[in-house]
N, C-alpha and C. Protein backbone atom coordinates (compact mmCIF):
# COMPACT_ATOMS: atom_id res chain seq x y z
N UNK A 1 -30.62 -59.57 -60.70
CA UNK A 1 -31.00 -58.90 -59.46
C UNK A 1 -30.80 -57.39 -59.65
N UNK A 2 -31.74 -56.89 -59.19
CA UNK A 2 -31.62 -55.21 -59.17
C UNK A 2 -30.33 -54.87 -58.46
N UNK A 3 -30.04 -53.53 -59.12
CA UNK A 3 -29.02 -52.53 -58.07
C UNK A 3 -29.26 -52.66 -56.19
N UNK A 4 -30.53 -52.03 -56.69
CA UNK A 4 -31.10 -51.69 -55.28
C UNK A 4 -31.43 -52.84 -53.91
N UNK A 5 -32.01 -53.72 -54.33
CA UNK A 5 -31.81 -55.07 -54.00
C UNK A 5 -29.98 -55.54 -53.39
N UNK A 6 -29.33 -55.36 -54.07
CA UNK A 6 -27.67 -55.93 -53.89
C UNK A 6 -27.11 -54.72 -52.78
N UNK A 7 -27.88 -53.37 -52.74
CA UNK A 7 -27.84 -52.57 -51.78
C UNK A 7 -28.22 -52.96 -50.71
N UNK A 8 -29.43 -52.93 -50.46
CA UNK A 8 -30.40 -53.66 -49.38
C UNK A 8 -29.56 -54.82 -49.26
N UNK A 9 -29.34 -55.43 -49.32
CA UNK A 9 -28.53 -57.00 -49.07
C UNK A 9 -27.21 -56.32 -48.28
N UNK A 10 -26.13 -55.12 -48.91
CA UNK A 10 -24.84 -55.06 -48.49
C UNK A 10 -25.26 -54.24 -47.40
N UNK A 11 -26.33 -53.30 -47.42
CA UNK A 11 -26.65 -52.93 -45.79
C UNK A 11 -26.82 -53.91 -44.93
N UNK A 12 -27.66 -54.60 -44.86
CA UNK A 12 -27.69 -55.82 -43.96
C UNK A 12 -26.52 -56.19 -44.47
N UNK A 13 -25.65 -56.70 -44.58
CA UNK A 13 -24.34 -57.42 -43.89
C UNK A 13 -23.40 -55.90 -43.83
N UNK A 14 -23.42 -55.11 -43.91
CA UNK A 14 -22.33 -53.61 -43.01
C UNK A 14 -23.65 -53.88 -41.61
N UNK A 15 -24.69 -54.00 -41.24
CA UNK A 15 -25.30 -53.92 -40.33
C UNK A 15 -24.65 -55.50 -39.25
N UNK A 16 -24.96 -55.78 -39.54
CA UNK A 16 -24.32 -57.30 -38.40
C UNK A 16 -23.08 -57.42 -38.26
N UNK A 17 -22.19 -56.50 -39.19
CA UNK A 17 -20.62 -56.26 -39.30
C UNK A 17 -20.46 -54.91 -38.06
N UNK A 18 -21.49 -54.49 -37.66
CA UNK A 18 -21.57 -53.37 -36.58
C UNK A 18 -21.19 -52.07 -37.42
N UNK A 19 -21.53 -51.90 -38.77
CA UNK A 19 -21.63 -50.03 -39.16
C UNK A 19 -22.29 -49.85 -38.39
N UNK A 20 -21.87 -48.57 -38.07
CA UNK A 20 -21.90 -47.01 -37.30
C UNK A 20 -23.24 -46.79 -38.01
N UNK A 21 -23.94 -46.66 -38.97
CA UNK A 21 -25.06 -46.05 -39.25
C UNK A 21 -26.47 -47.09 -38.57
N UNK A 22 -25.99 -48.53 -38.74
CA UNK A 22 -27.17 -49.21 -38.61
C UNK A 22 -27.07 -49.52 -36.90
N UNK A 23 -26.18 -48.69 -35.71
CA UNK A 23 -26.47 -49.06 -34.04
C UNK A 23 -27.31 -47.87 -33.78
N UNK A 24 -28.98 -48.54 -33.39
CA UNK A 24 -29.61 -48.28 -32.97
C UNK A 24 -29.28 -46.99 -31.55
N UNK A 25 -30.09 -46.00 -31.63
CA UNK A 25 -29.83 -45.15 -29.86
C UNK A 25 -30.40 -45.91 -28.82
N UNK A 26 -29.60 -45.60 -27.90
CA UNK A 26 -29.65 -46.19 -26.65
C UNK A 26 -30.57 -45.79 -25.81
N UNK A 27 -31.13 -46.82 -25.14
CA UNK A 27 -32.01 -45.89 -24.12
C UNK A 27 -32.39 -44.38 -23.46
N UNK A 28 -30.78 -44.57 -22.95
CA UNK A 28 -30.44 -43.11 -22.55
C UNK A 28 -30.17 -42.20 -23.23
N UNK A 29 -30.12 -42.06 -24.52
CA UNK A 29 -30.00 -41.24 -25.52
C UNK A 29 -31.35 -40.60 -25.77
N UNK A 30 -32.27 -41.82 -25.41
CA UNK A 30 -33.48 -42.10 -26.04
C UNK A 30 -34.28 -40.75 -24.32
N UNK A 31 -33.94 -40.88 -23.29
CA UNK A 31 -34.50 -40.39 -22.02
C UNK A 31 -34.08 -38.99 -22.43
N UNK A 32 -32.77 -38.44 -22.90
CA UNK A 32 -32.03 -37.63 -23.32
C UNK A 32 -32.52 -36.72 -24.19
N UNK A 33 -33.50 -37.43 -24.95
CA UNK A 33 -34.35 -36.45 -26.20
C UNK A 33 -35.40 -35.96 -25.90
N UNK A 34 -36.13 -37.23 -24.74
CA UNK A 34 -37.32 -36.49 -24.37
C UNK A 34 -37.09 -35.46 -23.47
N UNK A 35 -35.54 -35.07 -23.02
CA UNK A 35 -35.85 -34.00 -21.75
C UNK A 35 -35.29 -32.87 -22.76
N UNK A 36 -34.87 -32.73 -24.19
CA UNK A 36 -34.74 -31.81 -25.01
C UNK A 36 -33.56 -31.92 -25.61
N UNK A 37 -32.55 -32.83 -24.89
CA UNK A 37 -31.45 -32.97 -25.28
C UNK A 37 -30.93 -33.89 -25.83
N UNK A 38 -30.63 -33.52 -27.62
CA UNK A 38 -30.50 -34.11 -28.70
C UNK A 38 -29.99 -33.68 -29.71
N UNK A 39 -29.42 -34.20 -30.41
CA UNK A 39 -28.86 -33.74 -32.14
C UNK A 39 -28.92 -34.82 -33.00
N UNK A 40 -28.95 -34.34 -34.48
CA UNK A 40 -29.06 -35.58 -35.28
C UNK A 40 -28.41 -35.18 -36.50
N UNK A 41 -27.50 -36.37 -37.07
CA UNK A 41 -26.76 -35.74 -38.23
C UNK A 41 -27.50 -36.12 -39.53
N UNK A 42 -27.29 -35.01 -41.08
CA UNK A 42 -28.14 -35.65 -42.37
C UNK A 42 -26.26 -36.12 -42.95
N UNK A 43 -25.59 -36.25 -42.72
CA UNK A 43 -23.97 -36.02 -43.12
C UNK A 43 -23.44 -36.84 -41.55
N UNK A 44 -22.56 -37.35 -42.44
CA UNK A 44 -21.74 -38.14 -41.11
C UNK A 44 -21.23 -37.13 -40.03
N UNK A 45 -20.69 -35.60 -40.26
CA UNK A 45 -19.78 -35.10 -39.30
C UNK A 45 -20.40 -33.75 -38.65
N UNK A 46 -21.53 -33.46 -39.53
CA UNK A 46 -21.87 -32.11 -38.65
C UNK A 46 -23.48 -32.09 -38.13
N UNK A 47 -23.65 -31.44 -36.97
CA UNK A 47 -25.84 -31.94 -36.38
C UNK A 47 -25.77 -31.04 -37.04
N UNK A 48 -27.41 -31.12 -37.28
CA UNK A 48 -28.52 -30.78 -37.83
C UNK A 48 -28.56 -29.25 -36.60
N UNK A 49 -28.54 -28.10 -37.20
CA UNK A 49 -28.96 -27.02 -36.73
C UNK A 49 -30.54 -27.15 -35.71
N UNK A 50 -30.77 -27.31 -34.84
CA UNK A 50 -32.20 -27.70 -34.12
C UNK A 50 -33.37 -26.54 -34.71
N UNK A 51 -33.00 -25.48 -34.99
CA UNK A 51 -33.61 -24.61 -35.61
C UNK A 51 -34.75 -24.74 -36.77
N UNK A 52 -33.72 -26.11 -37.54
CA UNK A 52 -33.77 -26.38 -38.98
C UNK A 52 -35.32 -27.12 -38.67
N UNK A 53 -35.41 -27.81 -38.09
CA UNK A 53 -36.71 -28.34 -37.98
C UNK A 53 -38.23 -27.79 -37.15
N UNK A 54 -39.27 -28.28 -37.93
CA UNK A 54 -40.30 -27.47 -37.53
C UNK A 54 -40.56 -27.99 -36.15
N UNK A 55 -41.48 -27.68 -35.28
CA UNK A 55 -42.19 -28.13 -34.03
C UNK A 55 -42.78 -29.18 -34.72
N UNK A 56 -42.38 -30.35 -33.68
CA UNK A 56 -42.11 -31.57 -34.30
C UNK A 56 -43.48 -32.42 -33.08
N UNK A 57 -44.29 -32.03 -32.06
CA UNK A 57 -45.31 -32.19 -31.50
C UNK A 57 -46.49 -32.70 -32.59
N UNK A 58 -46.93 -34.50 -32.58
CA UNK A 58 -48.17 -33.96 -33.22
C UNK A 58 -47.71 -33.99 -34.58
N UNK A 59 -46.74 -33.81 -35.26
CA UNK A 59 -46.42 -33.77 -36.55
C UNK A 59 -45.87 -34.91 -37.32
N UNK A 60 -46.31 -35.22 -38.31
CA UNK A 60 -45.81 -36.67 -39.39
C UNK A 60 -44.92 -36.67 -39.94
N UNK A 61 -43.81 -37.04 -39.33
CA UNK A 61 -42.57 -37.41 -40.10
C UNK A 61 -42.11 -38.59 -40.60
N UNK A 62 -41.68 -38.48 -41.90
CA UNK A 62 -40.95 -39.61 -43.14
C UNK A 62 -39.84 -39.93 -42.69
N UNK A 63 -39.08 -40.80 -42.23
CA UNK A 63 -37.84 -40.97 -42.32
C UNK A 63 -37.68 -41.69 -43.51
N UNK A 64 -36.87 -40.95 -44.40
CA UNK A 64 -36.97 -41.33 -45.84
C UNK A 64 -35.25 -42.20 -46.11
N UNK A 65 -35.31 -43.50 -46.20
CA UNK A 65 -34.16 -43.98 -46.12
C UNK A 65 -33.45 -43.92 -45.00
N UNK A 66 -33.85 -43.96 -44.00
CA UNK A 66 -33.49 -43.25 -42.60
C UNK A 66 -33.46 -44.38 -41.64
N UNK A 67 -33.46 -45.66 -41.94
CA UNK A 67 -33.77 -46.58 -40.87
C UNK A 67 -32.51 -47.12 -39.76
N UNK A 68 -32.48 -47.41 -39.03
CA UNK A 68 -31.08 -47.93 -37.86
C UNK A 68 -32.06 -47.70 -36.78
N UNK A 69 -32.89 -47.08 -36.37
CA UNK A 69 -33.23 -46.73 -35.07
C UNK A 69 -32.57 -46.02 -34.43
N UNK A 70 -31.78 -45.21 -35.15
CA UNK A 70 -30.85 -43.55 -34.93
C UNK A 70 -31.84 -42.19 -34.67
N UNK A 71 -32.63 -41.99 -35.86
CA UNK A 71 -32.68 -40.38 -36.04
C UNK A 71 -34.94 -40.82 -35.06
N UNK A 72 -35.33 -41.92 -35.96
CA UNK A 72 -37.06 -41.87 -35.65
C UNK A 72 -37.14 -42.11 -34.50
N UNK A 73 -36.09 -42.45 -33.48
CA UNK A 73 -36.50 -42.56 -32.00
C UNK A 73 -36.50 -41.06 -31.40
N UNK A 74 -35.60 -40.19 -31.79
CA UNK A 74 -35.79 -39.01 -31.70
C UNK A 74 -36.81 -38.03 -31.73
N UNK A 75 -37.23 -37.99 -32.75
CA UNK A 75 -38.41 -37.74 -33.09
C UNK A 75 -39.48 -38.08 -31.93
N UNK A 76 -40.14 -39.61 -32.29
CA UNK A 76 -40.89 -39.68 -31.46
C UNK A 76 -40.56 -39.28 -29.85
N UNK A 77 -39.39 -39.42 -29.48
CA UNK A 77 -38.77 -38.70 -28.26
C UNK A 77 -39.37 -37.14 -27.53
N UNK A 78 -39.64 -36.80 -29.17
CA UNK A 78 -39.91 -35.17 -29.31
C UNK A 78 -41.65 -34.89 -29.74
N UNK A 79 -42.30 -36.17 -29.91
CA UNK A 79 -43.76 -36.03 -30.00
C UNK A 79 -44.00 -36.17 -31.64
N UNK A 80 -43.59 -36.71 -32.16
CA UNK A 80 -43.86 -37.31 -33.93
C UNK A 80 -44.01 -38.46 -34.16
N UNK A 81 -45.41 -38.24 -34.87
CA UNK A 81 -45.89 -39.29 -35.45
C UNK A 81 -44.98 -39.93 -36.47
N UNK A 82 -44.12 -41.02 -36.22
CA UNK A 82 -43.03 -41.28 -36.81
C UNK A 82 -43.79 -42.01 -37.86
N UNK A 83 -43.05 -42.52 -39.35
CA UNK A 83 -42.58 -43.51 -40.31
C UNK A 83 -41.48 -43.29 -40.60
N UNK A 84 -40.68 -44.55 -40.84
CA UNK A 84 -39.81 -44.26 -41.71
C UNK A 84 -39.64 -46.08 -42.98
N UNK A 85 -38.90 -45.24 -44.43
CA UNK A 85 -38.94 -45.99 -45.12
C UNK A 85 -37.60 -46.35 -45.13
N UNK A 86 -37.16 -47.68 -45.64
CA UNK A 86 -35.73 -48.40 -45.84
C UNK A 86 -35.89 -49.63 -46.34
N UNK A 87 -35.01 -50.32 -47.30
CA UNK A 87 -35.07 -51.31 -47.77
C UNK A 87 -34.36 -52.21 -47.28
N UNK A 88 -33.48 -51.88 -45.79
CA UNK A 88 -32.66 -52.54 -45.50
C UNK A 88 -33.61 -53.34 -44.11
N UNK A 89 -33.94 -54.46 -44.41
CA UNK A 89 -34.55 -55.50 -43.50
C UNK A 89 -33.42 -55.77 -41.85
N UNK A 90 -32.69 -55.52 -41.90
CA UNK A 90 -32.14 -55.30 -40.95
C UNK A 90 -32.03 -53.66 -40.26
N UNK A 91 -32.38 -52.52 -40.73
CA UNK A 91 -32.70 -51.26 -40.61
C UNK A 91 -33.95 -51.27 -40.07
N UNK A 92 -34.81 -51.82 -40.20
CA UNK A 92 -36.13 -51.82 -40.66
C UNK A 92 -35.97 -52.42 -38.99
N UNK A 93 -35.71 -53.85 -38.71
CA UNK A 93 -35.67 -54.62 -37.52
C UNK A 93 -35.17 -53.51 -36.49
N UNK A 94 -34.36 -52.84 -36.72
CA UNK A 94 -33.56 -51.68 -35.26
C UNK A 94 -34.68 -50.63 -34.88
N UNK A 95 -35.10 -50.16 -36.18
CA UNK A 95 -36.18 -49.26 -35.57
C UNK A 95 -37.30 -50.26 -34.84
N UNK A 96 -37.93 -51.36 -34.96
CA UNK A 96 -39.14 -51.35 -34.30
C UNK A 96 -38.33 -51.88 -32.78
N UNK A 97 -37.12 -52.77 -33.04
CA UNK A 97 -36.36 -52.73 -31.66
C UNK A 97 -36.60 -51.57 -30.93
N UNK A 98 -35.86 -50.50 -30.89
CA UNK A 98 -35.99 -48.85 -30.31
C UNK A 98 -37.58 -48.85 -29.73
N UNK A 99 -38.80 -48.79 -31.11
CA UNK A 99 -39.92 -49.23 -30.65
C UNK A 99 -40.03 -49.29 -29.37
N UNK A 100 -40.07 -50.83 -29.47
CA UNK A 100 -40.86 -51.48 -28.66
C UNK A 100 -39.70 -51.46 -27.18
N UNK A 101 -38.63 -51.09 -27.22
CA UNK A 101 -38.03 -51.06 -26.42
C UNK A 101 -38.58 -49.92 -25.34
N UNK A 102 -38.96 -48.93 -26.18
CA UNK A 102 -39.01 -47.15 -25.85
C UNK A 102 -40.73 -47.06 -25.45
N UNK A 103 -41.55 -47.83 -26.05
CA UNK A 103 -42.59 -47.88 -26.10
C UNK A 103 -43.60 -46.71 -26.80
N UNK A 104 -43.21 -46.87 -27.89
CA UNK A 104 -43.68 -45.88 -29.20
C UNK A 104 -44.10 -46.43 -30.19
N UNK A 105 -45.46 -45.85 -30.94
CA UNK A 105 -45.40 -46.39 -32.14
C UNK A 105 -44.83 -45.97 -33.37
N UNK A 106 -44.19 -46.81 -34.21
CA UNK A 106 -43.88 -46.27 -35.74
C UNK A 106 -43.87 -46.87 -36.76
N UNK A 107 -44.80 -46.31 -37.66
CA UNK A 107 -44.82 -47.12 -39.00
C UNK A 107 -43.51 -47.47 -39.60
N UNK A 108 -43.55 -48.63 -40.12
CA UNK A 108 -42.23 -48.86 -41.24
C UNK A 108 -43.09 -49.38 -42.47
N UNK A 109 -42.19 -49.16 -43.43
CA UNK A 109 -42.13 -49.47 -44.44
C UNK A 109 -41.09 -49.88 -45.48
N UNK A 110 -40.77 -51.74 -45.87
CA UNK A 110 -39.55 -52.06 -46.20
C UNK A 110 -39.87 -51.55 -47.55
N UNK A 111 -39.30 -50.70 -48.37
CA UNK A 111 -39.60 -50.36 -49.44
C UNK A 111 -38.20 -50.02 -50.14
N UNK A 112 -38.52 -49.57 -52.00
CA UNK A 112 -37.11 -48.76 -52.16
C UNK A 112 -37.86 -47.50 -52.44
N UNK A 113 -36.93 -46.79 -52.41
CA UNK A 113 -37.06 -45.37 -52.58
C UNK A 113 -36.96 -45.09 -54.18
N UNK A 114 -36.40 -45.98 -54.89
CA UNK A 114 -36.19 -45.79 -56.18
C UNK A 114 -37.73 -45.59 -57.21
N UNK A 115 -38.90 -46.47 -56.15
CA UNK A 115 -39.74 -46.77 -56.45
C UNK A 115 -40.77 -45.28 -56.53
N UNK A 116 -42.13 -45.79 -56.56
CA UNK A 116 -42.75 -44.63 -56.57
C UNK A 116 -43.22 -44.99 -54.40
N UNK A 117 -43.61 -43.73 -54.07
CA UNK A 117 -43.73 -44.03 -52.26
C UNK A 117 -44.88 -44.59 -52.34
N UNK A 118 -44.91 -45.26 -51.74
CA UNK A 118 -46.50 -45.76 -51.13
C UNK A 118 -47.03 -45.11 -50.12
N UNK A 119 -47.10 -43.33 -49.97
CA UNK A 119 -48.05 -43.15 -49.62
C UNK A 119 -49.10 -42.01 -50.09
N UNK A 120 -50.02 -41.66 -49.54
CA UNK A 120 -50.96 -40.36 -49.90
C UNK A 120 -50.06 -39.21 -50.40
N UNK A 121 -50.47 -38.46 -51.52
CA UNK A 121 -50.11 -36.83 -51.39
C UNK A 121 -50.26 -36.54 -50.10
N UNK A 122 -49.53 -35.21 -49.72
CA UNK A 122 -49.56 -34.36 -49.19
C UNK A 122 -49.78 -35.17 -47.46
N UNK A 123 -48.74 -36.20 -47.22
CA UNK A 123 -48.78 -36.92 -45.90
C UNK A 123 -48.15 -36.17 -44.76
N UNK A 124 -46.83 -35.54 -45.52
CA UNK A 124 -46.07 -35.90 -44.24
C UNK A 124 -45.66 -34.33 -43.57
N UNK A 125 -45.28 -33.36 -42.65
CA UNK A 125 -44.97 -32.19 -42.66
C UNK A 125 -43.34 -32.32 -42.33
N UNK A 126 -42.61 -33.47 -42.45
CA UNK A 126 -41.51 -33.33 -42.38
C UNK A 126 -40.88 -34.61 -42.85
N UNK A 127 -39.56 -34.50 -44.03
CA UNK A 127 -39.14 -35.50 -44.33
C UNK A 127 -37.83 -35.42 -44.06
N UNK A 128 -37.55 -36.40 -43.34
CA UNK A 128 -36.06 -36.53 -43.26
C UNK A 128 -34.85 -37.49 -43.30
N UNK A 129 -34.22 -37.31 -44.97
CA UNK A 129 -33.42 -37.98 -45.51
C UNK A 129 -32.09 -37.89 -45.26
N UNK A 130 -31.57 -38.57 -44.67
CA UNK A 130 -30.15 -38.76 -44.82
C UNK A 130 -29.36 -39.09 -46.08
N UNK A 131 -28.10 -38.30 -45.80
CA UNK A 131 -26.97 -39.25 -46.28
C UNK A 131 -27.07 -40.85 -47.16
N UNK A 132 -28.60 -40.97 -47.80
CA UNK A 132 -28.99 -42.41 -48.39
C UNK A 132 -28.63 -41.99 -50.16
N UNK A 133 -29.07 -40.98 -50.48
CA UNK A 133 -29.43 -40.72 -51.81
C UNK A 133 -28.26 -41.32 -52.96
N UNK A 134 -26.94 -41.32 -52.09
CA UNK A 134 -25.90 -41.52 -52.98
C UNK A 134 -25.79 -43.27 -53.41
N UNK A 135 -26.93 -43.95 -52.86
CA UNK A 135 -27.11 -45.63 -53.00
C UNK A 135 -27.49 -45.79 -54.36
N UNK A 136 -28.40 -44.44 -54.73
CA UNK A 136 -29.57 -44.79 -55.82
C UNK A 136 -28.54 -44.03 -57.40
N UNK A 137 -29.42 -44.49 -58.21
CA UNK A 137 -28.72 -43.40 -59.69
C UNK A 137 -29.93 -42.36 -60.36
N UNK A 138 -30.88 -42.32 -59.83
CA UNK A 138 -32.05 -40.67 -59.95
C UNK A 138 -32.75 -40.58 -58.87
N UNK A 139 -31.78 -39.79 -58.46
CA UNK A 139 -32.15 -38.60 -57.35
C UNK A 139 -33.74 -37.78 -57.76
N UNK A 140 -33.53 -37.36 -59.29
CA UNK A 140 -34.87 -36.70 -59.33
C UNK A 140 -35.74 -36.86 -58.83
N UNK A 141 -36.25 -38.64 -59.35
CA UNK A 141 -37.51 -39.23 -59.02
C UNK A 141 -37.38 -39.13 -57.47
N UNK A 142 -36.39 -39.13 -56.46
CA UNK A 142 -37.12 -39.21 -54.74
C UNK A 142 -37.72 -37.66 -54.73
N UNK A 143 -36.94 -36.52 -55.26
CA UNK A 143 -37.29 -35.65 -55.18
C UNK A 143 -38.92 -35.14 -55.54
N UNK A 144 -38.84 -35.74 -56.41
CA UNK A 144 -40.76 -35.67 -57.48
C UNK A 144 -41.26 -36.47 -55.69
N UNK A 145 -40.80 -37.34 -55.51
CA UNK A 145 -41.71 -37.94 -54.83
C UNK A 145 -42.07 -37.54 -53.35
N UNK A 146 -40.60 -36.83 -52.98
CA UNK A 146 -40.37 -36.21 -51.50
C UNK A 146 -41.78 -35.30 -51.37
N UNK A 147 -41.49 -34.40 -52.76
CA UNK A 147 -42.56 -32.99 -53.39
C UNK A 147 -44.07 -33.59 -53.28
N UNK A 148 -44.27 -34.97 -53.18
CA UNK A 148 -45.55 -34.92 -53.49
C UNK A 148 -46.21 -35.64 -52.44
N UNK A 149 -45.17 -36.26 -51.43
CA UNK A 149 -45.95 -37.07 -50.30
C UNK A 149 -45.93 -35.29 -48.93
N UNK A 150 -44.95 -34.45 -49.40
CA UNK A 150 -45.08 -33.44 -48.35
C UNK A 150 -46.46 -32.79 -48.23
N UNK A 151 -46.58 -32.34 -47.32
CA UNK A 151 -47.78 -31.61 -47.15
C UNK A 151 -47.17 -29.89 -47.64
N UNK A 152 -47.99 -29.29 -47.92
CA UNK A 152 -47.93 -27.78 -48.22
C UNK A 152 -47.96 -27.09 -47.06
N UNK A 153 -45.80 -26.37 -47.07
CA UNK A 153 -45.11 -25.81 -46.13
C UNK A 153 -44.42 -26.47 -45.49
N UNK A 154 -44.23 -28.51 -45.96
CA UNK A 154 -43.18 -29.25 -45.62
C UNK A 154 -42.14 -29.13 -45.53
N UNK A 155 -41.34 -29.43 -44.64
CA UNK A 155 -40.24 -29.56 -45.01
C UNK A 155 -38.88 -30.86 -45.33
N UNK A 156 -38.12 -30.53 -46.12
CA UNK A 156 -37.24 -31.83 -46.41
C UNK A 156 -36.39 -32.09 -46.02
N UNK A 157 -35.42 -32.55 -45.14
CA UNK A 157 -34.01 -32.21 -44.79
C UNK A 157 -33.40 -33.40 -45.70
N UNK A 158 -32.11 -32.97 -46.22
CA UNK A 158 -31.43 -34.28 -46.53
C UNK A 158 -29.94 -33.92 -46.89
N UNK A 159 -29.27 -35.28 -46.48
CA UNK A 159 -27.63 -35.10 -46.56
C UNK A 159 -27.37 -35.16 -48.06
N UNK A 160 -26.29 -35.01 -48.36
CA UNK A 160 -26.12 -35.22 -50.33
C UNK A 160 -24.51 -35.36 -50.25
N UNK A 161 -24.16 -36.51 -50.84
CA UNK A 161 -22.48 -37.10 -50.78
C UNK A 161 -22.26 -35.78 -52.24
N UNK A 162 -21.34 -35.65 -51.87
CA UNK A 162 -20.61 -34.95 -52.95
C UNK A 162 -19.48 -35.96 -53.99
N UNK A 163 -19.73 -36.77 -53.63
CA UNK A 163 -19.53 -38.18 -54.96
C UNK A 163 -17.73 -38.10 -54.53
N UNK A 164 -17.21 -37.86 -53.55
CA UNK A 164 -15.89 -37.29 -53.75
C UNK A 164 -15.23 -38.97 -53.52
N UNK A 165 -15.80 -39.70 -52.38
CA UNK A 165 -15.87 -41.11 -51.94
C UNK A 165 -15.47 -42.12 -53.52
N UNK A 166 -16.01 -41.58 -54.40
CA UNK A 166 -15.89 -42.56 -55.65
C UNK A 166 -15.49 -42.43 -56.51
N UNK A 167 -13.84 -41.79 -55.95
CA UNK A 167 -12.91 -41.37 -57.17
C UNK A 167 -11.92 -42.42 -56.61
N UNK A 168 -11.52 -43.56 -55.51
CA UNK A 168 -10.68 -43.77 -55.00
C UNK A 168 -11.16 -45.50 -55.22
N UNK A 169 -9.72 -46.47 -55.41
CA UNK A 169 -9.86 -47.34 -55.50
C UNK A 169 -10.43 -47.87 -53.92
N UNK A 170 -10.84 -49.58 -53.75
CA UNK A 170 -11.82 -50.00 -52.62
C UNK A 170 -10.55 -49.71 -51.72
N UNK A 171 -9.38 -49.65 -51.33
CA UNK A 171 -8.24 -49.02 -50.08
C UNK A 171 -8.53 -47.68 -49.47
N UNK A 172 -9.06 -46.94 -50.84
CA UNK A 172 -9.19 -45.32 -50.51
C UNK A 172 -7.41 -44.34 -50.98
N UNK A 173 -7.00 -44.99 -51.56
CA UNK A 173 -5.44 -44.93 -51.53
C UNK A 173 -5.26 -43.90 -53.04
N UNK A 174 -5.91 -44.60 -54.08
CA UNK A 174 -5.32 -44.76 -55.18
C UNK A 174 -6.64 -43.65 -56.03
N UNK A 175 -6.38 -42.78 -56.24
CA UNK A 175 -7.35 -42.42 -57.19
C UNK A 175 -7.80 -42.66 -58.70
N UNK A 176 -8.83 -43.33 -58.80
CA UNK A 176 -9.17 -44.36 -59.96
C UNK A 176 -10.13 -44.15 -61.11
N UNK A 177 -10.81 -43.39 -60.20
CA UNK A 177 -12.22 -42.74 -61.12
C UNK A 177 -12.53 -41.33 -61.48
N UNK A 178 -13.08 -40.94 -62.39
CA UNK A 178 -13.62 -39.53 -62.48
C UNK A 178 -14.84 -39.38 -62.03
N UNK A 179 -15.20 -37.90 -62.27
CA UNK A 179 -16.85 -37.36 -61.82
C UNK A 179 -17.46 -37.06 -62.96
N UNK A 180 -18.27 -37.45 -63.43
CA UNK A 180 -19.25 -38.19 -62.74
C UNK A 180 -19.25 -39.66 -62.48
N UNK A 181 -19.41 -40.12 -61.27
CA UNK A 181 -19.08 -41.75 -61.63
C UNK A 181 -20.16 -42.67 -60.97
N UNK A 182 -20.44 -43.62 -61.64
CA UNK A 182 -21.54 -44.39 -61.69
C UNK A 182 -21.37 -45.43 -61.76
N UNK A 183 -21.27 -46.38 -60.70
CA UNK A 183 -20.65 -47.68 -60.67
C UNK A 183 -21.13 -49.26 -61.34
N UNK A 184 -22.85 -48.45 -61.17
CA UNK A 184 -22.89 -49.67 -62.55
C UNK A 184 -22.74 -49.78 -64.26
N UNK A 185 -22.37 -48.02 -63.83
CA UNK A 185 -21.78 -48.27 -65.45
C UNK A 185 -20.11 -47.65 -65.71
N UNK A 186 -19.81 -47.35 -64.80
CA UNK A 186 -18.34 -46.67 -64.97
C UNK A 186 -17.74 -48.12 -64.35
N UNK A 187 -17.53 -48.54 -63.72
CA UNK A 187 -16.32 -49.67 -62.58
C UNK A 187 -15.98 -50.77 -63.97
C-alpha cells in the first residue's frame, strides 16, 4: 500500500475521532462570511492576513489539500467558484455536507496531490493550501504543479510545518529524531 493511501486512511479515522481540522463550519460561521466576517488559518495558530487574498468574487479557487468543509465554505461565502482537492474520503464528504447544507456549488476532487493534478493549465486564480504538505515527501512536484494549474498573476497561499513535530517520540516527551526526518525512511 502506498504512503499516501495509509494517509488518506489515518485522516479518515483522526476525522470520526473528531480532529479539529476535519469539523466542518457551522452555519453561522457560514452567515458570518457572507456578511464579511471571517478568517482562515494556512497554520494551526495564526489567520490569514485578509489582505493576502485577491477579490475573491467570480474567481476559481483550488483548495489544494484543503478539504473538512473549513476554509471552501468561505470562499464560496465570499463569491468563489470553489474546488477543492483531498484524498481524505471523509474530507471530501464534509465539504459537499457544508454544500448542500449552505446551498453552493463545489467541485471536489478525491485525489492525491502527490500525483500529477487533474486539471487544465492555467485554471485557477487562487490556490489555497494548507498546513497538508508535511503528509507528502516532494513538495517540489505540488509546487511544479500549483505553478502550472495557476492562472498568470495567481496566487498560492500555503502553510509549511517546519518539521519541528518530528523530532519527538509518539508522547511528544522524548526527543528521538533528527532533521531532516522522513518517516518512511528514518523511524
Amino acid at each position: 500500500m502506498s504512503y499516501t493511501k495509509t494517509n488518506a486512511e489515518t485522516i479518515d479515522r483522526w476525522v470520526e475521532e473528531g480532529w479539529e481540522w476535519g469539523i466542518p463550519l457551522s452555519h453561522e460561521q457560514f452567515l458570518e462570511a457572507e456578511q464579511g466576517r471571517w478568517s482562515m488559518v494556512l497554520t494551526p495558530t495564526k489567520s490569514v492576513p485578509q489582505n493576502w487574498f485577491p477579490e475573491l468574487t467570480c474567481r476559481k479557487v483550488l483548495g489544494l489539500a484543503s478539504g473538512g468543509g473549513q476554509q471552501m465554505p468561505v470562499f464560496a461565502a465570499l463569491g468563489a467558484d470553489c474546488t477543492v482537492l483531498d484524498y481524505s474520503e471523509k474530507q471530501i464528504a464534509s465539504e459537499l455536507l457544508v454544500a448542500a447544507r449552505e446551498g453552493y456549488a463545489i467541485k471536489t476532487v478525491q485525489a492525491d496531490m502527490t500525483l500529477p493534478l487533474p486539471f487544465p493549465d492555467a485554471s485557477f486564480d487562487l490556490i489555497f493550501h494548507p498546513d497538508s504538505n508535511c503528509y507528502i515527501e516532494d513538495v517540489q512536484h505540488v509546487w511544479r504543479e500549483a505553478f502550472r494549474v495557476l492562472k498568470p498573476g495567481g496566487r498560492l497561499l500555503s502553510g509549511l510545518d517546519n518539521g519541528v513535530n518530528y523530532l519527538f517520540d509518539e508522547d511528544g516527551k522524548e526527543l528521538t529524531y533528527h532533521l531532516p526526518f522522513n518517516p518512511l525512511h528514518s523511524a
